[in-house]
Protein backbone atom coordinates (compact mmCIF):
# COMPACT_ATOMS: atom_id res chain seq x y z
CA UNK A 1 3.21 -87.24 -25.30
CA UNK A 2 5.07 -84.21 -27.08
CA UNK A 3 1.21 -83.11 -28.13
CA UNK A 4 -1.27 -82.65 -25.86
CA UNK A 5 -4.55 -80.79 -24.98
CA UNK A 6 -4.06 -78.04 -22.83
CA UNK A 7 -7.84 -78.80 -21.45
CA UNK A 8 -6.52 -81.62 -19.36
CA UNK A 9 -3.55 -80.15 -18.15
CA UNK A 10 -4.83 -78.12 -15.85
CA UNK A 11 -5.35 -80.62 -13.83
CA UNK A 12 -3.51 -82.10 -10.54
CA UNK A 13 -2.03 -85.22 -9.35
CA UNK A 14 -1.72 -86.64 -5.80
CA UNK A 15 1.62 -88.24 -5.42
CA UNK A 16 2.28 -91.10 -2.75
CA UNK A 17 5.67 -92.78 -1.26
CA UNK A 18 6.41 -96.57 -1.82
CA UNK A 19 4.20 -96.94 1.51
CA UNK A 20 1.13 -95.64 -0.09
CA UNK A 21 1.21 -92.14 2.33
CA UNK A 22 0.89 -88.73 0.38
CA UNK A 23 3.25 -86.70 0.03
CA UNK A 24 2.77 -83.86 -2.61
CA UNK A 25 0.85 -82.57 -5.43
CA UNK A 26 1.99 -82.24 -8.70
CA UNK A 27 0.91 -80.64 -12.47
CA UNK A 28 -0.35 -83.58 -15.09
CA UNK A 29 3.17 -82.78 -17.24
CA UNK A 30 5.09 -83.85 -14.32
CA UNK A 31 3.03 -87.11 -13.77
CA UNK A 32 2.79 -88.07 -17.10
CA UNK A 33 6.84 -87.43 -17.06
CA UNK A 34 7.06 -89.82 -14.00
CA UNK A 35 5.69 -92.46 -15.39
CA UNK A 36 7.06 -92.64 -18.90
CA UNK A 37 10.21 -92.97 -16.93
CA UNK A 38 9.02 -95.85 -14.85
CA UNK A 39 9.76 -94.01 -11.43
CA UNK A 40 5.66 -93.73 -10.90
CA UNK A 41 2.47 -96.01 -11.10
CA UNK A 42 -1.03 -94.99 -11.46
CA UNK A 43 -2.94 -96.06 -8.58
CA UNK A 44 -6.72 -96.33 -10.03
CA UNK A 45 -9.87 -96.50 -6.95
CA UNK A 46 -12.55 -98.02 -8.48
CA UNK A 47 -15.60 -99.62 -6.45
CA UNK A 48 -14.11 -98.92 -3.30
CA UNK A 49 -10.82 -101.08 -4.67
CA UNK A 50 -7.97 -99.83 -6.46
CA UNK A 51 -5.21 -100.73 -8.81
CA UNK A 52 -1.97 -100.23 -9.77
CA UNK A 53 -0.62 -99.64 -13.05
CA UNK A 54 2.35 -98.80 -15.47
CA UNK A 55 1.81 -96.16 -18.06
CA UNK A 56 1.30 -99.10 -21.13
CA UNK A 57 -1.41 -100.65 -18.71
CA UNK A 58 -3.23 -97.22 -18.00
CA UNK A 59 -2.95 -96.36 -21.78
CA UNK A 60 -4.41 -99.46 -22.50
CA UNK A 61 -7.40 -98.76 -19.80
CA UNK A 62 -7.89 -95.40 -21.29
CA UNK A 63 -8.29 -96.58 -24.49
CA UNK A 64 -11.27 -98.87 -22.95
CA UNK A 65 -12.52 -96.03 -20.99
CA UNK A 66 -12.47 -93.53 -23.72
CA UNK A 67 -16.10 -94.73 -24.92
CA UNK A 68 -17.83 -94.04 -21.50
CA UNK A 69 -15.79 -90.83 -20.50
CA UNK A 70 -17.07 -89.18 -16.95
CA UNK A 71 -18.20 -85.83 -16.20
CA UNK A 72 -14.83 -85.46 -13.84
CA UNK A 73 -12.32 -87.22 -16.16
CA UNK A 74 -9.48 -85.11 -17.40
CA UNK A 75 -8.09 -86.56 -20.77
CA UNK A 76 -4.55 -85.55 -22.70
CA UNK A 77 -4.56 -86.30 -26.49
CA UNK A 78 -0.86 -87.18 -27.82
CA UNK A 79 -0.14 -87.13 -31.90
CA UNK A 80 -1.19 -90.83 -31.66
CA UNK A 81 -3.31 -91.80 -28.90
CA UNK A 82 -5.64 -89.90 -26.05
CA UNK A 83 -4.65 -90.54 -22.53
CA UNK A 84 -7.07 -90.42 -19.04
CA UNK A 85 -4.98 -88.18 -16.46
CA UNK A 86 -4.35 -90.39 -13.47
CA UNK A 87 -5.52 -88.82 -10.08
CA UNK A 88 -2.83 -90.28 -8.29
CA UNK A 89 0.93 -92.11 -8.75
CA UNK A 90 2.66 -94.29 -6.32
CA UNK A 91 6.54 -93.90 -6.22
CA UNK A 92 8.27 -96.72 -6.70
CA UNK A 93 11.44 -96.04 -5.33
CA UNK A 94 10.82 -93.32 -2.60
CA UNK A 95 9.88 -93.98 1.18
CA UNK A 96 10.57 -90.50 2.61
CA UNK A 97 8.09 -89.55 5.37
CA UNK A 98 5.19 -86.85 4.39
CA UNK A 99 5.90 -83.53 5.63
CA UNK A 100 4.15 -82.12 8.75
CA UNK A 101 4.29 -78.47 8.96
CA UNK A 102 1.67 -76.11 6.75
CA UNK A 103 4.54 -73.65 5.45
CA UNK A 104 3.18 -70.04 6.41
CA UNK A 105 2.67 -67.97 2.87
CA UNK A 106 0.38 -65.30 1.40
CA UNK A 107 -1.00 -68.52 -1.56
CA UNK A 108 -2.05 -70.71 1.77
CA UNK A 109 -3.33 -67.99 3.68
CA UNK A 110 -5.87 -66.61 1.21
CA UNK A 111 -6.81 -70.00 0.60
CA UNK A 112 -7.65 -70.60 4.54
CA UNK A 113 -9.55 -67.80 4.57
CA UNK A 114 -11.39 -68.49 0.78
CA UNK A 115 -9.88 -65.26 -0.22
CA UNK A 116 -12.22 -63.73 2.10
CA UNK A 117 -11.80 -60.12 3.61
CA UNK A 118 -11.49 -61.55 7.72
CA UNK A 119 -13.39 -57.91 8.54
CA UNK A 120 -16.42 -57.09 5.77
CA UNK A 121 -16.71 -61.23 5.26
CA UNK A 122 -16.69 -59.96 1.28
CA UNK A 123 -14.64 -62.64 -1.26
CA UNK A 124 -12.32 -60.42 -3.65
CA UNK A 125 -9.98 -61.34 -6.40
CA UNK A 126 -6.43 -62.50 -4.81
CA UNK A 127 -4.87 -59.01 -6.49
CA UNK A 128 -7.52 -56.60 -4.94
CA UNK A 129 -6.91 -58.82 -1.21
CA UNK A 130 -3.72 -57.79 1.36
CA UNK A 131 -2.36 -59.25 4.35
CA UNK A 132 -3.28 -57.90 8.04
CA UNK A 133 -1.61 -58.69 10.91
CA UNK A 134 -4.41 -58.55 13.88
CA UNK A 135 -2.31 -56.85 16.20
CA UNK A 136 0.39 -55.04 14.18
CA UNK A 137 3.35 -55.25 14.03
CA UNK A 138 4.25 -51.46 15.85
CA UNK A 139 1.97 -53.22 18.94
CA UNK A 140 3.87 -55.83 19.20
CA UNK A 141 2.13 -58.72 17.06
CA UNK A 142 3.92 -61.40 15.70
CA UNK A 143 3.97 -63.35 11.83
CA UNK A 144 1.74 -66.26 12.51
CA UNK A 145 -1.11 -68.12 11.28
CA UNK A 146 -3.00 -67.31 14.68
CA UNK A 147 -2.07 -63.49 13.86
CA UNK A 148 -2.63 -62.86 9.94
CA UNK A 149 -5.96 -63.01 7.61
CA UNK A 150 -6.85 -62.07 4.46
CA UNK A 151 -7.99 -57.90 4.24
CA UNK A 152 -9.36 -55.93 1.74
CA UNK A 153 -7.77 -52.75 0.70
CA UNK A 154 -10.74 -50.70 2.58
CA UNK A 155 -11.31 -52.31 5.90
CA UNK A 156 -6.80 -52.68 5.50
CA UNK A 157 -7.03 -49.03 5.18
CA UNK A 158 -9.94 -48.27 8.04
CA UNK A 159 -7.84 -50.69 10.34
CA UNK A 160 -4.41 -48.84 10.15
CA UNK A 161 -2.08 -49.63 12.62
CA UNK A 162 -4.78 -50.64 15.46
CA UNK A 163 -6.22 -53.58 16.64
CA UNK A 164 -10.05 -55.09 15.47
CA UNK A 165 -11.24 -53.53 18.82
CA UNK A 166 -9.43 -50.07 18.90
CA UNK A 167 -10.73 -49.89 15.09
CA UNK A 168 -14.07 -51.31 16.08
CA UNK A 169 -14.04 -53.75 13.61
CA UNK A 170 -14.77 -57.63 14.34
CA UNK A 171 -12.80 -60.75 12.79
CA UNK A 172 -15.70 -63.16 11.05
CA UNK A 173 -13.03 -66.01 11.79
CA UNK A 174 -10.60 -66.57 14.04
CA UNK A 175 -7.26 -67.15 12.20
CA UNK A 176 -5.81 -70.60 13.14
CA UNK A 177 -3.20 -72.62 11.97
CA UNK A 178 -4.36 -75.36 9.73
CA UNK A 179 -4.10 -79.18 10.31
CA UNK A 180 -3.41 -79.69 6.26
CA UNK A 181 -2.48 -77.37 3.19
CA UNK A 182 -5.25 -74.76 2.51
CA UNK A 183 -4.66 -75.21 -1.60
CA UNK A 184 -5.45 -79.11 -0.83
CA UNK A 185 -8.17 -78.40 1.46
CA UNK A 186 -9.85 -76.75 -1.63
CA UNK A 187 -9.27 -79.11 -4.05
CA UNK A 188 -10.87 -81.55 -2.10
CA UNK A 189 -14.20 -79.68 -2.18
CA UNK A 190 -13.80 -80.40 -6.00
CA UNK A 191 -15.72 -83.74 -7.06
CA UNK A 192 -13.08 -84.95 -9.29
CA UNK A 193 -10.38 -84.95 -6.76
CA UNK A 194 -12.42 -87.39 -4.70
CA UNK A 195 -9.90 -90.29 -4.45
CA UNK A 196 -7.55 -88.38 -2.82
CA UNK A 197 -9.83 -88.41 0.27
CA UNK A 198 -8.87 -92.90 0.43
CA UNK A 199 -5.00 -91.31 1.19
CA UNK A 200 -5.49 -88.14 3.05
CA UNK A 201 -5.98 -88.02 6.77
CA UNK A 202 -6.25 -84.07 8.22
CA UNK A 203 -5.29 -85.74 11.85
CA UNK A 204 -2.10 -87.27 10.56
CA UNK A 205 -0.30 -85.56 7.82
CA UNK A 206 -0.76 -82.20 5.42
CA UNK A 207 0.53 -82.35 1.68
CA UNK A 208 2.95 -79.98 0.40
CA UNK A 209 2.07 -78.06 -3.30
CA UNK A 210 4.66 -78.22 -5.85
């Protein structure tokens, strides 16, 4: 696998524990490098059933699949042989617990609010977007999800150091912490990710991104 497309690379992987829970989100190189060294399966939903398989047996599906490719297949191509990504892997030797907590970060908060400016409701690149805390800092507000959106540099810069109300500005949202990762939350909206959805439950766990 020394050779490969960038095309499918791109792509992402949902990782479970030995118990079949998720527990993170990794890049295709990482994937394909857990399960040439046998510490990963592919786990393969297919008609509401799924399988599991080593990285011979999924080469060997690929190779079958290759003639009736998808719209939302991602495919590697090695010096010798072209590979389907997998969607997800199944540890085979790890049982630790999924993590709970959403960590609090600029990357999950502009993806909670869709890089959205919380004020203007306009969508901006994540370079022309800042952070606002509701009630600043000077008035007392604290560094929390419930207290920090997403804020273009204009309605950052008509807000100063006041709150929505003294500013007379209104939030279109109103910032919450979320039950899983942001970043996963928008994957999910993509079709090809659609599998992950069989291992994913908002009420029970949220997946880190590595």
């Amino acid at each position: 696998m020394s050779t490969v497309q960038a095309s499918g690379l791109t792509a992402s992987v949902l990782v479970l524990n030995r118990q079949y829970m998720a527990i993170h989100v990794v890049s295709v190189r990482r994937a394909f490098g857990l399960l040439l060294n046998q510490l990963a399966e592919v786990i393969h939903i297919e008609d509401g059933q799924y399988g599991n398989y080593d990285f011979q047996s999924w080469r060997e599906i690929s190779e079958l699949k290759s003639a009736f490719k998808e719209p939302n297949e991602d495919w590697v191509q090695s010096v010798n042989f072209e590979v389907c990504v997998p969607r997800i892997l199944r540890l085979l030797h790890y049982d630790r617990l999924p993590k709970q907590r959403v960590r609090l970060n600029r990357r999950n908060i502009f993806a909670r609010d869709a890089n959205r400016s919380q004020y203007c409701g306009k969508r901006f690149s994540t370079s022309e977007l800042s952070l606002d805390h509701v009630v600043p800092t000077c008035l007392g507000g604290g560094t929390s999800w419930e207290n920090l959106v997403c804020a273009c540099v204009k309605c950052n810069v008509r807000k100063g150091g006041r709150t929505p109300k003294q500013a007379r500005m209104k939030l279109i949202c109103k910032p919450i912490r979320p039950k899983r990762s942001p970043m996963l939350t928008m994957k999910l909206g993509n079709p090809k990710y659609a599998s992950w959805k069989t291992f994913l439950d908002a009420a029970y766990w949220s997946v880190d991104l590595k």
